[in-house]
C-alpha atoms as a PDB file:
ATOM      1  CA  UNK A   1       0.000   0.000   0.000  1.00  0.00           C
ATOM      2  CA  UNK A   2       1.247   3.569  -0.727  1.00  0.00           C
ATOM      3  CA  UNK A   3       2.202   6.366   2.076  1.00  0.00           C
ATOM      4  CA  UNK A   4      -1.249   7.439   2.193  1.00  0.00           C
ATOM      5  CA  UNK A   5      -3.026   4.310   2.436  1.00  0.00           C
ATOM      6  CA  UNK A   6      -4.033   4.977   5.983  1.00  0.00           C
ATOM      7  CA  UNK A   7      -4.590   8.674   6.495  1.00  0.00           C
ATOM      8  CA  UNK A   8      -6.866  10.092   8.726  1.00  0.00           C
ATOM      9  CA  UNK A   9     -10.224  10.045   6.381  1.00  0.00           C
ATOM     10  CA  UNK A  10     -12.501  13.492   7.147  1.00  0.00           C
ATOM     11  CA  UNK A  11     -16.595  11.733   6.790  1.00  0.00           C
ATOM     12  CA  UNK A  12     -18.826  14.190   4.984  1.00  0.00           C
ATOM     13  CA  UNK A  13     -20.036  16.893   7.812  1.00  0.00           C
ATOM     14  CA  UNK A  14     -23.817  18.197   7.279  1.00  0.00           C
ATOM     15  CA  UNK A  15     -25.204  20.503   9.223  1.00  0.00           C
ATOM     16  CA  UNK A  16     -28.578  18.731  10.190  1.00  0.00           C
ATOM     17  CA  UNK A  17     -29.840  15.187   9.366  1.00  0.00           C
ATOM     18  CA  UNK A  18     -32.637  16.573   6.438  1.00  0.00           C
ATOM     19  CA  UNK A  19     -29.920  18.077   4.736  1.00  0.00           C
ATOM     20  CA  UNK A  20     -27.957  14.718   5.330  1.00  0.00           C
ATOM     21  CA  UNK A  21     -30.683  12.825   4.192  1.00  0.00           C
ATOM     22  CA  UNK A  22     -31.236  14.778   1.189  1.00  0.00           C
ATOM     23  CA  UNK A  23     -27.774  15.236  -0.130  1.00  0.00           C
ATOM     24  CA  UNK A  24     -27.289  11.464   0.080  1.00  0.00           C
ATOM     25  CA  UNK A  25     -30.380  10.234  -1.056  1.00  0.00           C
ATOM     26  CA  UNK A  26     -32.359  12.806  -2.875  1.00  0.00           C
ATOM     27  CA  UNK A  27     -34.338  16.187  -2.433  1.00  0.00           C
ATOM     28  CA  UNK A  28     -37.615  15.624  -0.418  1.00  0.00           C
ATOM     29  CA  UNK A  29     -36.122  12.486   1.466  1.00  0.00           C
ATOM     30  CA  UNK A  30     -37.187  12.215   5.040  1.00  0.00           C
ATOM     31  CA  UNK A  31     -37.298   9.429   8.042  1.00  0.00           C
ATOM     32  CA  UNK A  32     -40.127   7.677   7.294  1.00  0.00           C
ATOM     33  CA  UNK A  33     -40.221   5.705  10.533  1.00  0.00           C
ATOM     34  CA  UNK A  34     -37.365   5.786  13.651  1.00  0.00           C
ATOM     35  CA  UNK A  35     -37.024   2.421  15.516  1.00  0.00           C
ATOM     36  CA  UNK A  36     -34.764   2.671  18.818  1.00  0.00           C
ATOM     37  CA  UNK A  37     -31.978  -0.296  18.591  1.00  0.00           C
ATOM     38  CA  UNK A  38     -30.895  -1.562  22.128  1.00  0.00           C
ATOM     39  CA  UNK A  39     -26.932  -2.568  23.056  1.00  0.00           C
ATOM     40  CA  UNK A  40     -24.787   0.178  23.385  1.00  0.00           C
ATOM     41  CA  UNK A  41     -24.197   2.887  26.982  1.00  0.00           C
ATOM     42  CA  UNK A  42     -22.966   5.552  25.333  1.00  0.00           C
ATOM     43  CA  UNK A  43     -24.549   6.512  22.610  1.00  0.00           C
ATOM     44  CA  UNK A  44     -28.414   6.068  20.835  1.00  0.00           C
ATOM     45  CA  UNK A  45     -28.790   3.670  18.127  1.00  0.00           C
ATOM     46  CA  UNK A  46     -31.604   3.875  15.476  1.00  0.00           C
ATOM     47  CA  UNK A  47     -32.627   2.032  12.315  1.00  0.00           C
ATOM     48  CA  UNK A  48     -34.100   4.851  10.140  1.00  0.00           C
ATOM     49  CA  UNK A  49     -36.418   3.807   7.162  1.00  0.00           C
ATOM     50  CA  UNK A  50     -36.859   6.454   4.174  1.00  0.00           C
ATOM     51  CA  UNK A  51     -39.039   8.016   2.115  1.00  0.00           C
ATOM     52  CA  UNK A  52     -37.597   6.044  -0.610  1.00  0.00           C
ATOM     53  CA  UNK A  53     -37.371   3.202   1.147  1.00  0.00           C
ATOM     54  CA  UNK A  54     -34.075   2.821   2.413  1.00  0.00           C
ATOM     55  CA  UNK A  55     -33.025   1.932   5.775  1.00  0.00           C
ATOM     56  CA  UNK A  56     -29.726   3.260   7.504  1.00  0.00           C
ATOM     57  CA  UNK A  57     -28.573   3.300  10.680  1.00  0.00           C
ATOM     58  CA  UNK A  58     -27.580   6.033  13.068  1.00  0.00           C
ATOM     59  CA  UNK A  59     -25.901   6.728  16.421  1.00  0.00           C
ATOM     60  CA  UNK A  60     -26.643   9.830  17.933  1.00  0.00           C
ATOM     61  CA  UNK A  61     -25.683  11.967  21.220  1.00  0.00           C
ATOM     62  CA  UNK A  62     -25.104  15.844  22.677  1.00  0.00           C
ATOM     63  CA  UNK A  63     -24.070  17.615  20.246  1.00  0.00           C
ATOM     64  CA  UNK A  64     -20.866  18.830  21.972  1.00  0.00           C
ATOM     65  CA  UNK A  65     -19.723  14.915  21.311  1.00  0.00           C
ATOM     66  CA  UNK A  66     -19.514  15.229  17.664  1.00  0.00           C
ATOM     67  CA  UNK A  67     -16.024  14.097  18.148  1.00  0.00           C
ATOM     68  CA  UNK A  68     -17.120  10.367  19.194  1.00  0.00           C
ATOM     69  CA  UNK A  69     -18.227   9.940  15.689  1.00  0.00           C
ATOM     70  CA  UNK A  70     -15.329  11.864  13.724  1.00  0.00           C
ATOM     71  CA  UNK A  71     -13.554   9.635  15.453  1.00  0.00           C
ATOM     72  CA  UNK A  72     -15.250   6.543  15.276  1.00  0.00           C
ATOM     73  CA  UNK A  73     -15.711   6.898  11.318  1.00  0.00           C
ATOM     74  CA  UNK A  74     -12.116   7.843  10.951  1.00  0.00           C
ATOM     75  CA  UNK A  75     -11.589   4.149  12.758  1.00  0.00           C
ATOM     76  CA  UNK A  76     -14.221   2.651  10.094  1.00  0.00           C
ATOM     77  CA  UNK A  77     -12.185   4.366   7.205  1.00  0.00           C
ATOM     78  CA  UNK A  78      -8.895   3.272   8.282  1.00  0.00           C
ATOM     79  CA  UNK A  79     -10.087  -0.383   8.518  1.00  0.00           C
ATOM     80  CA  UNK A  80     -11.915  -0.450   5.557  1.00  0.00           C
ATOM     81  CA  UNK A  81      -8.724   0.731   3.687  1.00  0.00           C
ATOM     82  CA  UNK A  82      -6.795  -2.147   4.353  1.00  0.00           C
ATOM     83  CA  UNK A  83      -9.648  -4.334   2.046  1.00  0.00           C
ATOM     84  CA  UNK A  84      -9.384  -6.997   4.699  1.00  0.00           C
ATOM     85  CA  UNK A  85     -12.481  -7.276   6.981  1.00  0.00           C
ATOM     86  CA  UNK A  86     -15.937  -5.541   6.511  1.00  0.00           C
ATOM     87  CA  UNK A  87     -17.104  -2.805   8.420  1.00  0.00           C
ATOM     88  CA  UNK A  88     -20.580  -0.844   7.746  1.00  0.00           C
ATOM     89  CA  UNK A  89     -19.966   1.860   5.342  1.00  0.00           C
ATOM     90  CA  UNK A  90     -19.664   5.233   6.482  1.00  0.00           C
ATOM     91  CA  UNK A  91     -22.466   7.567   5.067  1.00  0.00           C
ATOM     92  CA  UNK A  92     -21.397  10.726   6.803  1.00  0.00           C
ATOM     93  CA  UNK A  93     -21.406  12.305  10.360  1.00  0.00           C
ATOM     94  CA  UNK A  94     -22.657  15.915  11.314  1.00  0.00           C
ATOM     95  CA  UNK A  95     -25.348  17.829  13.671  1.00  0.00           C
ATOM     96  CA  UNK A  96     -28.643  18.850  13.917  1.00  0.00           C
ATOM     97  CA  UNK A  97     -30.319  22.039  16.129  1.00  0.00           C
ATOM     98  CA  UNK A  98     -33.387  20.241  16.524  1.00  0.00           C
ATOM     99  CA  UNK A  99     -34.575  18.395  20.466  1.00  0.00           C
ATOM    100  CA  UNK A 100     -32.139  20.782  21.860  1.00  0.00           C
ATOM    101  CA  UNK A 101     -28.830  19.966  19.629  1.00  0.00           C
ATOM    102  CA  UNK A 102     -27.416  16.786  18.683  1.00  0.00           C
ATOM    103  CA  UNK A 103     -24.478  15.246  16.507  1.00  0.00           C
ATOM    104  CA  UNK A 104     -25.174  11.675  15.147  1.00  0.00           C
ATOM    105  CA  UNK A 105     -23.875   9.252  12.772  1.00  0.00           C
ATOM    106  CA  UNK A 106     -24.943   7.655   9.802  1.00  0.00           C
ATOM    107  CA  UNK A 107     -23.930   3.996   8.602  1.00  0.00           C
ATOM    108  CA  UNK A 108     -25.301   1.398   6.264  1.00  0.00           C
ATOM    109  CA  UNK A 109     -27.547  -0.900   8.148  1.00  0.00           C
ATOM    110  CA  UNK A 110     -26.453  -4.285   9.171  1.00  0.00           C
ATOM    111  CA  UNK A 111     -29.442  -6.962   8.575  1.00  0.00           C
ATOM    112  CA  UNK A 112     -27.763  -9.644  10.693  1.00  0.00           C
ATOM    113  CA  UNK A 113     -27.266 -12.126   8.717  1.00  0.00           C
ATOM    114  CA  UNK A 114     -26.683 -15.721   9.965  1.00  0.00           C
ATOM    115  CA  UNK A 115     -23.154 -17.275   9.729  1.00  0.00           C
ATOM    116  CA  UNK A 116     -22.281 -20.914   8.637  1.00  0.00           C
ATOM    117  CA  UNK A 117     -19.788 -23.418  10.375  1.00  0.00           C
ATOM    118  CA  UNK A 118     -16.488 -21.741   8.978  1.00  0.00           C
ATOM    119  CA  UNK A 119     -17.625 -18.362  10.423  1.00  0.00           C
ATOM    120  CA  UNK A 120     -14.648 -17.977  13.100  1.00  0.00           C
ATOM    121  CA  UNK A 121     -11.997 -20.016  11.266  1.00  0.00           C
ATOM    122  CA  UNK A 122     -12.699 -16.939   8.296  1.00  0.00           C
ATOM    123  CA  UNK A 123     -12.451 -14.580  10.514  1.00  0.00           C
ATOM    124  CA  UNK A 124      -9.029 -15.285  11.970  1.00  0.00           C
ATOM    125  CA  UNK A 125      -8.000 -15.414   8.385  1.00  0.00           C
ATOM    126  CA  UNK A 126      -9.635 -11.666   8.237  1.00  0.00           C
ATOM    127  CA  UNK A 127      -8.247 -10.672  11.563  1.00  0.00           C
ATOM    128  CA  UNK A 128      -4.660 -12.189  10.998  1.00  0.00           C
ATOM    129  CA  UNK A 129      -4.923 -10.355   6.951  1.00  0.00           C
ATOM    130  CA  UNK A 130      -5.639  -7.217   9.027  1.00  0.00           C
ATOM    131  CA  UNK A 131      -2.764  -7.479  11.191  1.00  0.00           C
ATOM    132  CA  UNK A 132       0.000  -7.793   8.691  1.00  0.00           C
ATOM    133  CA  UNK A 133      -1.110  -4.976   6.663  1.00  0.00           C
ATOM    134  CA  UNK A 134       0.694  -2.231   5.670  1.00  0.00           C
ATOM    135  CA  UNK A 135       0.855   0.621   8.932  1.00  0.00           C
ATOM    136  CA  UNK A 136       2.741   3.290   6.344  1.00  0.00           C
ATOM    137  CA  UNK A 137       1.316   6.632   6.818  1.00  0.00           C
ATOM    138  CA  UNK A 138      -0.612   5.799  10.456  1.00  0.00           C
ATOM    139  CA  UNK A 139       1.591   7.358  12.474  1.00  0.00           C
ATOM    140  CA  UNK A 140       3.485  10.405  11.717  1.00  0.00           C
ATOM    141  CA  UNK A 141       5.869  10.575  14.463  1.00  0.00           C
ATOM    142  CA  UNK A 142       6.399   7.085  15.124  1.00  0.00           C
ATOM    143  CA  UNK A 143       5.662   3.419  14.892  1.00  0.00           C
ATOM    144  CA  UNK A 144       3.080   2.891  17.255  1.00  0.00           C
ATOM    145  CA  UNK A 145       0.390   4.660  18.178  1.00  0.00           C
ATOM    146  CA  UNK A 146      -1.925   6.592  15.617  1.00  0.00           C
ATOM    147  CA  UNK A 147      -2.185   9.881  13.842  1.00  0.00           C
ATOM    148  CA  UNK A 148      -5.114  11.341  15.854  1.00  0.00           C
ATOM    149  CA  UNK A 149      -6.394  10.553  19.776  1.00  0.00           C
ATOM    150  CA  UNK A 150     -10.025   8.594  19.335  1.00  0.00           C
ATOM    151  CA  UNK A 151     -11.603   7.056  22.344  1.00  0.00           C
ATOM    152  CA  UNK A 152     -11.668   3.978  24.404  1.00  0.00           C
ATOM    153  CA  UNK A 153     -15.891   3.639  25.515  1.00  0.00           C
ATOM    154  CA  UNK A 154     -16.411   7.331  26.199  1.00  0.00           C
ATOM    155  CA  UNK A 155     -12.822   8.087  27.627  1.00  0.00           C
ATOM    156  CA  UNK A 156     -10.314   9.568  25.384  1.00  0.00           C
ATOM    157  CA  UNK A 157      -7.508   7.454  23.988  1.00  0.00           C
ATOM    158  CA  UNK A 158      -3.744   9.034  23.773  1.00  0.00           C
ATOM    159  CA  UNK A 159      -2.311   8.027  20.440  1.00  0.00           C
ATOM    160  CA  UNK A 160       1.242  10.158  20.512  1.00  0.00           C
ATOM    161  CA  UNK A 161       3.515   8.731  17.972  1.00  0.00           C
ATOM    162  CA  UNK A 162       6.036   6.185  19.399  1.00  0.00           C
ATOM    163  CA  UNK A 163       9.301   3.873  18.263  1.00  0.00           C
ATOM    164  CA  UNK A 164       8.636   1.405  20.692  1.00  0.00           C
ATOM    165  CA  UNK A 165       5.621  -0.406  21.698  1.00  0.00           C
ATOM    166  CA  UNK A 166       6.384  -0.852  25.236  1.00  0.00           C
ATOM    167  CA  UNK A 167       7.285   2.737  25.545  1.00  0.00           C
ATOM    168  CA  UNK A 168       3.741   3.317  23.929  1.00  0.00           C
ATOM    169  CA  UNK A 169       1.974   1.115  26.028  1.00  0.00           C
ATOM    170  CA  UNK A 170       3.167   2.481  29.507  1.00  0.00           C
ATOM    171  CA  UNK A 171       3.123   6.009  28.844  1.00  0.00           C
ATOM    172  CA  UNK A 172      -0.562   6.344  26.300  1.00  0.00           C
ATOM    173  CA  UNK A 173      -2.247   3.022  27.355  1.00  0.00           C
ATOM    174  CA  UNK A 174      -1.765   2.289  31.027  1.00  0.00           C
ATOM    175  CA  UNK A 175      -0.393   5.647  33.334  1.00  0.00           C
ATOM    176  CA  UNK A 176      -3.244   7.723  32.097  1.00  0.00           C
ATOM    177  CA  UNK A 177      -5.862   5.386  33.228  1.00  0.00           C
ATOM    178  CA  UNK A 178      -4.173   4.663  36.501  1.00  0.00           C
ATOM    179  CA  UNK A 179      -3.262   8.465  36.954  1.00  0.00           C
ATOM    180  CA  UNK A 180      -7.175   9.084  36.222  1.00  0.00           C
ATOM    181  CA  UNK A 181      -8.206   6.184  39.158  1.00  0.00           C
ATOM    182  CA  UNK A 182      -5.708   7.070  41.873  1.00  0.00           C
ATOM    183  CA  UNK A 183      -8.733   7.392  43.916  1.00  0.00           C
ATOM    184  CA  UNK A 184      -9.358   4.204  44.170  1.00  0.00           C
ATOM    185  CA  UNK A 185      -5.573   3.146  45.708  1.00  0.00           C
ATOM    186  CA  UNK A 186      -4.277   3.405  48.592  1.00  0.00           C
ATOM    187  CA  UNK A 187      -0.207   4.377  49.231  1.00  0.00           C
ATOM    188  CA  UNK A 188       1.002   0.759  49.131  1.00  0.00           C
ATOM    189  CA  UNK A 189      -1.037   0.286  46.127  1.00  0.00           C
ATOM    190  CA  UNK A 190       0.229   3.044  44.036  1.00  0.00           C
ATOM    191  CA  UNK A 191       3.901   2.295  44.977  1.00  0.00           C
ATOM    192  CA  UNK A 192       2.819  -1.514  43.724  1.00  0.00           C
ATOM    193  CA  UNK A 193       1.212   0.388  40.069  1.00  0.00           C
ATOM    194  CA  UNK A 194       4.752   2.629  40.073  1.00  0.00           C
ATOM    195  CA  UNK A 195       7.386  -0.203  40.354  1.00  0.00           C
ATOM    196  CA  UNK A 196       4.994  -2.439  37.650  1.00  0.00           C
ATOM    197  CA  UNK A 197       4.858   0.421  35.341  1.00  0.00           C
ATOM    198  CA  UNK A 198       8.627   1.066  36.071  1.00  0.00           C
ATOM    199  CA  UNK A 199       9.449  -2.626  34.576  1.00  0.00           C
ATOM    200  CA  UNK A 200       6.962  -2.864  32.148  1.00  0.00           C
ATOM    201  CA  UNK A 201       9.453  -3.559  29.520  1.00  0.00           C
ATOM    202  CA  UNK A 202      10.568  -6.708  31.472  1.00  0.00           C
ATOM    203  CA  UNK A 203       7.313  -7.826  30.800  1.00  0.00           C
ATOM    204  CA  UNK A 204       5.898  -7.033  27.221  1.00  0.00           C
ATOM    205  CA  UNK A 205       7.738  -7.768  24.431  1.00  0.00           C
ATOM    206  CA  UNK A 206       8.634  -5.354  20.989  1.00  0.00           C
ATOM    207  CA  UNK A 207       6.154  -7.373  18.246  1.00  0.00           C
ATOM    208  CA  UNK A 208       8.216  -7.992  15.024  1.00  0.00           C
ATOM    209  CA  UNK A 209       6.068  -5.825  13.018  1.00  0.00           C
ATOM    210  CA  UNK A 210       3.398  -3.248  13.693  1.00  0.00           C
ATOM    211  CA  UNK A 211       0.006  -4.098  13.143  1.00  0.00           C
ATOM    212  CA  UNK A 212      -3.278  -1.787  12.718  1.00  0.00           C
ATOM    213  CA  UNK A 213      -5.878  -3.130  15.565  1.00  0.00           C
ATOM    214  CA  UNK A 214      -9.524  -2.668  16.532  1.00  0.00           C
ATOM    215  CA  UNK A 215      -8.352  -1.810  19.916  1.00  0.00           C
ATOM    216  CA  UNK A 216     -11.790  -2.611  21.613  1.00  0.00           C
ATOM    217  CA  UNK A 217     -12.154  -6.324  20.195  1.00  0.00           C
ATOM    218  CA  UNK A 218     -14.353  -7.975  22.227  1.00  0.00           C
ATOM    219  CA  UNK A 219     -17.136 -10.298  20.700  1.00  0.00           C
ATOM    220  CA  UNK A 220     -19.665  -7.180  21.293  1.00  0.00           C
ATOM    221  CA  UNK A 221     -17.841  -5.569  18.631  1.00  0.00           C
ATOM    222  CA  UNK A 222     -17.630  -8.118  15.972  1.00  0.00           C
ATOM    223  CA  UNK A 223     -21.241  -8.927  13.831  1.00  0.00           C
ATOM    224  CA  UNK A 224     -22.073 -10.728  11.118  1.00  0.00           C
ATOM    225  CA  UNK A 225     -21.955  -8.549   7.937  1.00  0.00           C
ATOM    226  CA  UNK A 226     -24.395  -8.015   4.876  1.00  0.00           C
ATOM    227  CA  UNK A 227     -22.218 -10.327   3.112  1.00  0.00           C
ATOM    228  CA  UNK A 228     -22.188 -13.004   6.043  1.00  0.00           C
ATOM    229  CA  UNK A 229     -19.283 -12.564   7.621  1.00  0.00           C
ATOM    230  CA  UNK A 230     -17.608 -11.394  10.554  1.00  0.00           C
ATOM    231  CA  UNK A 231     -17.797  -7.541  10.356  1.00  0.00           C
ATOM    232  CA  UNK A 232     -15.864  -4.924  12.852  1.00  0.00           C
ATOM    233  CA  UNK A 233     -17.792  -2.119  14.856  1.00  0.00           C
ATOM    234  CA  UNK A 234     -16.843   0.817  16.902  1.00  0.00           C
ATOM    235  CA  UNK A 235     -13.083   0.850  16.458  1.00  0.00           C
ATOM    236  CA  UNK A 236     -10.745   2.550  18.901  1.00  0.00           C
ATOM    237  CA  UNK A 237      -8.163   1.734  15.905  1.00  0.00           C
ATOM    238  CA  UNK A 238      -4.495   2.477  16.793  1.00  0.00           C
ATOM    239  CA  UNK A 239      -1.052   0.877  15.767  1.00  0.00           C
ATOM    240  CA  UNK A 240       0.439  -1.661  18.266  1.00  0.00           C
ATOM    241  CA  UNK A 241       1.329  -4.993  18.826  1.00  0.00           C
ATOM    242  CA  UNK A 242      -1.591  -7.555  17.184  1.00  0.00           C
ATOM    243  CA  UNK A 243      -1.462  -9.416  20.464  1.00  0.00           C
ATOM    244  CA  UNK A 244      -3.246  -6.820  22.293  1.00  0.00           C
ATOM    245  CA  UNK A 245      -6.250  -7.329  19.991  1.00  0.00           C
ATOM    246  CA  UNK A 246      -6.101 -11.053  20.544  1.00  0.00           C
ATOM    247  CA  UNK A 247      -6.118 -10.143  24.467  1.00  0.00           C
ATOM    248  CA  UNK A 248      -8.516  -8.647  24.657  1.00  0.00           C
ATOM    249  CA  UNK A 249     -11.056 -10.965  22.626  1.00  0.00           C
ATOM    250  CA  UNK A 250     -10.481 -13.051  25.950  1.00  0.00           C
ATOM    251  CA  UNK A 251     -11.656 -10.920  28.484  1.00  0.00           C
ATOM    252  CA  UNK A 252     -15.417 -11.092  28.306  1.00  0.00           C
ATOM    253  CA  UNK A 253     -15.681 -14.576  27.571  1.00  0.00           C
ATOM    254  CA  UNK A 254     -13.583 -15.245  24.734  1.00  0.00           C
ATOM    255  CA  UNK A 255     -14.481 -16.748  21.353  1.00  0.00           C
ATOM    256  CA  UNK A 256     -14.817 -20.487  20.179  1.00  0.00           C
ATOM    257  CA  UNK A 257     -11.369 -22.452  20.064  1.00  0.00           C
ATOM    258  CA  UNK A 258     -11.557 -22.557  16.241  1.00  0.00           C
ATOM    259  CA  UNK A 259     -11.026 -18.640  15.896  1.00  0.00           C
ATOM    260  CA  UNK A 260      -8.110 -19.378  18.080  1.00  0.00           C
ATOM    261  CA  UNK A 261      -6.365 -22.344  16.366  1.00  0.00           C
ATOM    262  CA  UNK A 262      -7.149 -20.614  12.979  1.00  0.00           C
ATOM    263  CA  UNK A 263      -5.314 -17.550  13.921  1.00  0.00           C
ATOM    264  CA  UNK A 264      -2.557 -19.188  15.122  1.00  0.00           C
ATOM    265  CA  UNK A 265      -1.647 -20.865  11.860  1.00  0.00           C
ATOM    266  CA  UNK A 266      -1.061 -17.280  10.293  1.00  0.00           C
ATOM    267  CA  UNK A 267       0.175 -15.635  13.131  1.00  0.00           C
ATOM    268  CA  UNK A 268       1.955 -17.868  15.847  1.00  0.00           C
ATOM    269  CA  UNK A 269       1.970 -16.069  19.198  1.00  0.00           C
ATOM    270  CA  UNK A 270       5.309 -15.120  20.877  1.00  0.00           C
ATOM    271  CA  UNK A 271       6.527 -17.258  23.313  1.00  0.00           C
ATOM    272  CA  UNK A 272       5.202 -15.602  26.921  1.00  0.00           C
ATOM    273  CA  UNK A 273       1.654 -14.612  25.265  1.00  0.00           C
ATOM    274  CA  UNK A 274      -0.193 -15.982  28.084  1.00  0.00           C
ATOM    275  CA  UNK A 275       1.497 -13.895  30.793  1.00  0.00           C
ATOM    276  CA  UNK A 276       1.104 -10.857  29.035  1.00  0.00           C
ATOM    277  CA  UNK A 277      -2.258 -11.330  28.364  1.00  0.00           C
ATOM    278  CA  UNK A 278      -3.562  -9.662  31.539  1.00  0.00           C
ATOM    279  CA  UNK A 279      -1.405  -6.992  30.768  1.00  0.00           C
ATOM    280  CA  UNK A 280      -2.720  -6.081  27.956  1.00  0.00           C
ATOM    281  CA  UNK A 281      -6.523  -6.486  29.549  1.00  0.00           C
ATOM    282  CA  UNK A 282      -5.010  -4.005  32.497  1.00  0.00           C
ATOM    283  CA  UNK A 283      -5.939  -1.556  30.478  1.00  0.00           C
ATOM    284  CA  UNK A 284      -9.558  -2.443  29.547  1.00  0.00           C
ATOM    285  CA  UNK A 285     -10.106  -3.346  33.188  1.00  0.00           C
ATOM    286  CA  UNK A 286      -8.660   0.285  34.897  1.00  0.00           C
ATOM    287  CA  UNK A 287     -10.760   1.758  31.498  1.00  0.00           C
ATOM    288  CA  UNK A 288     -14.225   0.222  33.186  1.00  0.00           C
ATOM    289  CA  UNK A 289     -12.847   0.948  36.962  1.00  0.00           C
ATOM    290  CA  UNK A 290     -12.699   4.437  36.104  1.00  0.00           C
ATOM    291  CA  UNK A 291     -16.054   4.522  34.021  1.00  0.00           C
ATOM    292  CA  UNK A 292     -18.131   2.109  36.020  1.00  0.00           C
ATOM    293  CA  UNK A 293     -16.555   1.826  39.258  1.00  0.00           C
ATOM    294  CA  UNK A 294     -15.289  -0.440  42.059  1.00  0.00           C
ATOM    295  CA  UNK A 295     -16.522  -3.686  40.657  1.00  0.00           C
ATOM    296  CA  UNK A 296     -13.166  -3.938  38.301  1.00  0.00           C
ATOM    297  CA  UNK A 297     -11.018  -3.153  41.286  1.00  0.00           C
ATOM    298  CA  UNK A 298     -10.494  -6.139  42.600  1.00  0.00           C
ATOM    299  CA  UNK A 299      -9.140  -7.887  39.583  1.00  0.00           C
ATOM    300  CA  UNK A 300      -6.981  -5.013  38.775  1.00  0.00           C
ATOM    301  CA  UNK A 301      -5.300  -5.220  42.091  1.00  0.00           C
ATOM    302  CA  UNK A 302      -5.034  -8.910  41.086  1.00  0.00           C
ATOM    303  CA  UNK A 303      -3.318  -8.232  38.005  1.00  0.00           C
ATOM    304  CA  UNK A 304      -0.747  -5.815  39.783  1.00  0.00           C
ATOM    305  CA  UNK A 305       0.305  -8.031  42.386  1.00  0.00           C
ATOM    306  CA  UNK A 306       0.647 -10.952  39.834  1.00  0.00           C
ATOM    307  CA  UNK A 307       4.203  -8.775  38.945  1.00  0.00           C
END
C-alpha cells in the first residue's frame, strides 16, 4: 500500500440530518419511521427507514460529542482501507439544532445475517490479513500509536507517535488510566502500580512488526456482515502490537477455540503470550474501573500483584 493508504479520512459533515438525508439520497427524502436499537451505553442507536425506502442506521448523542463519531468513522475508514475485513460503510457524520442539539452518525444498516460453520476459522484469516497490513502513513511521528487521539468507551484514547511499543503502552495506554483512578488506591497500592509500570518492559515484548488493531475487540464488537461474515464495529483503531487485539477478545468470555487455532496458523503467538495477556486487559479493566466503578477493582489489584 502507498504512504497514504491509511490517512486520517474526514466523513462528509452536514449541518442537520434533512440536509444529510437529502444530499445522500435525494431532495424531499425524510425518516419515514425511527425504531430505537438496544446494546450500546454511550450513545443512541436507530434504524431509520426512508421516504424512498431505504433503511440506515444512526448513532446519535449531545451535540458537543460530535467528536465520538469523527472519530469513530475515521476508525471505520482506516479499517476499511486495508480491504481486509468488513465494516458498515460510512455515510457521513454531522449535527442537527433540533430536540435541543445533537451530533449523530450515519452507517449502512447491518441486517444480521446468519453465519455458517467456517464463520470464526474466516475470521481469523480476516483478523490475521488485518494485522500484517501495511501501517505506512498511520503514524506520523512514530511506529506505534496513531495519527489522531479517538476514544476507548467514552474516555479519550492518547495516540502520541512512538518507536517502541512498550514505551507506547506504559506512557498512552496504562499511566493515564491509573493516573485518572488514583482514587481508588491506597499508598502501598500506588507504589505496587509505580514499580509495575517502572518494569513494564521486562514484561511485554517489541512485536516484530506493527500491526493496525480494533483496539476494543471484544465479541460485542464483531457482527455478522451483509455479506455473512464477521464484520468490525466501533473501532478505537491504533497501531500496536496484534497481540493486544487477541487479548482482549479473551476478556469477556472469549471466542470459540476454532477462531483461536485458525489464527494461530497465520500468526503464531510469541513465546510468553499468556502472561502478558492480563497486561494487555489491564488496560480495559482500569478503562471500566474508572467509568463504572469499584466492581473492576479487585481484579486489577489482582493483576498488579501478579508482577
Amino acid at each position: 500500500m502507498g504512504q497514504d493508504a491509511f490517512d486520517m479520512a474526514i466523513p462528509q459533515h452536514f449541518t442537520s440530518l434533512t440536509g444529510a438525508l437529502c444530499s445522500l439520497f435525494g431532495e424531499g427524502t425524510r425518516v419515514e419511521s425511527a425504531g430505537r436499537i438496544s446494546g450500546g451505553d454511550i450513545n443512541e442507536a436507530y434504524g431509520l427507514t426512508l421516504t424512498g425506502g431505504e433503511c440506515i442506521f444512526m448513532k446519535s448523542n449531545a451535540k458537543e460529542k460530535l467528536s465520538f463519531f469523527t472519530a469513530e468513522a475515521a476508525g471505520l475508514h482506516a479499517i476499511a482501507r486495508t480491504k481486509t475485513i468488513g465494516t458498515p460503510h460510512v455515510l457521513g457524520v454531522g449535527t442537527d439544532e433540533g430536540r435541543g442539539g445533537f451530533s449523530f452518525l450515519l452507517l449502512e444498516f447491518i441486517r444480521g445475517k446468519s453465519h455458517n460453520a467456517g464463520y470464526w476459522k474466516d475470521f481469523a484469516g480476516q483478523l490475521s490479513d488485518l494485522h500484517r497490513a501495511s501501517t505506512v502513513g498511520s503514524v506520523p511521528n512514530g511506529k506505534y500509536g496513531y495519527g489522531c487521539d479517538n476514544y476507548i468507551g467514552r474516555r479519550s484514547q492518547v495516540n502520541k507517535g512512538y518507536d517502541s511499543w512498550t514505551g507506547f503502552f506504559r506512557d498512552c495506554r496504562l499511566e493515564p488510566q491509573f493516573r485518572d483512578a488514583a482514587q481508588y488506591f491506597d499508598k502501598e497500592d500506588l507504589k505496587r502500580i509505580v514499580r509495575f509500570l517502572d518494569h513494564i518492559d521486562e514484561i511485554l515484548v517489541e512485536p516484530e512488526y506493527p500491526s493496525l488493531l480494533h483496539g476494543d475487540l471484544w465479541a460485542g464488537n464483531v457482527i455478522t456482515g451483509n455479506d455473512g461474515r464477521a464484520w468490525l464495529i466501533d473501532p478505537a483503531v491504533y497501531v500496536g502490537h496484534a497481540e493486544a487485539d487477541i487479548a482482549m477478545t479473551e476478556l469477556f468470555g472469549g471466542f470459540p477455540p476454532a477462531f483461536y487455532d485458525a489464527y494461530q496458523e497465520r500468526i503464531p503467538l510469541q513465546p510468553g503470550y499468556e502472561r502478558r495477556r492480563d497486561v494487555y486487559n489491564l488496560y480495559h479493566l482500569v478503562n471500566h474501573l474508572n467509568m463504572f466503578g469499584r466492581m473492576y477493582l479487585s481484579e486489577v489489584k489482582r493483576i498488579v500483584g501478579r508482577f
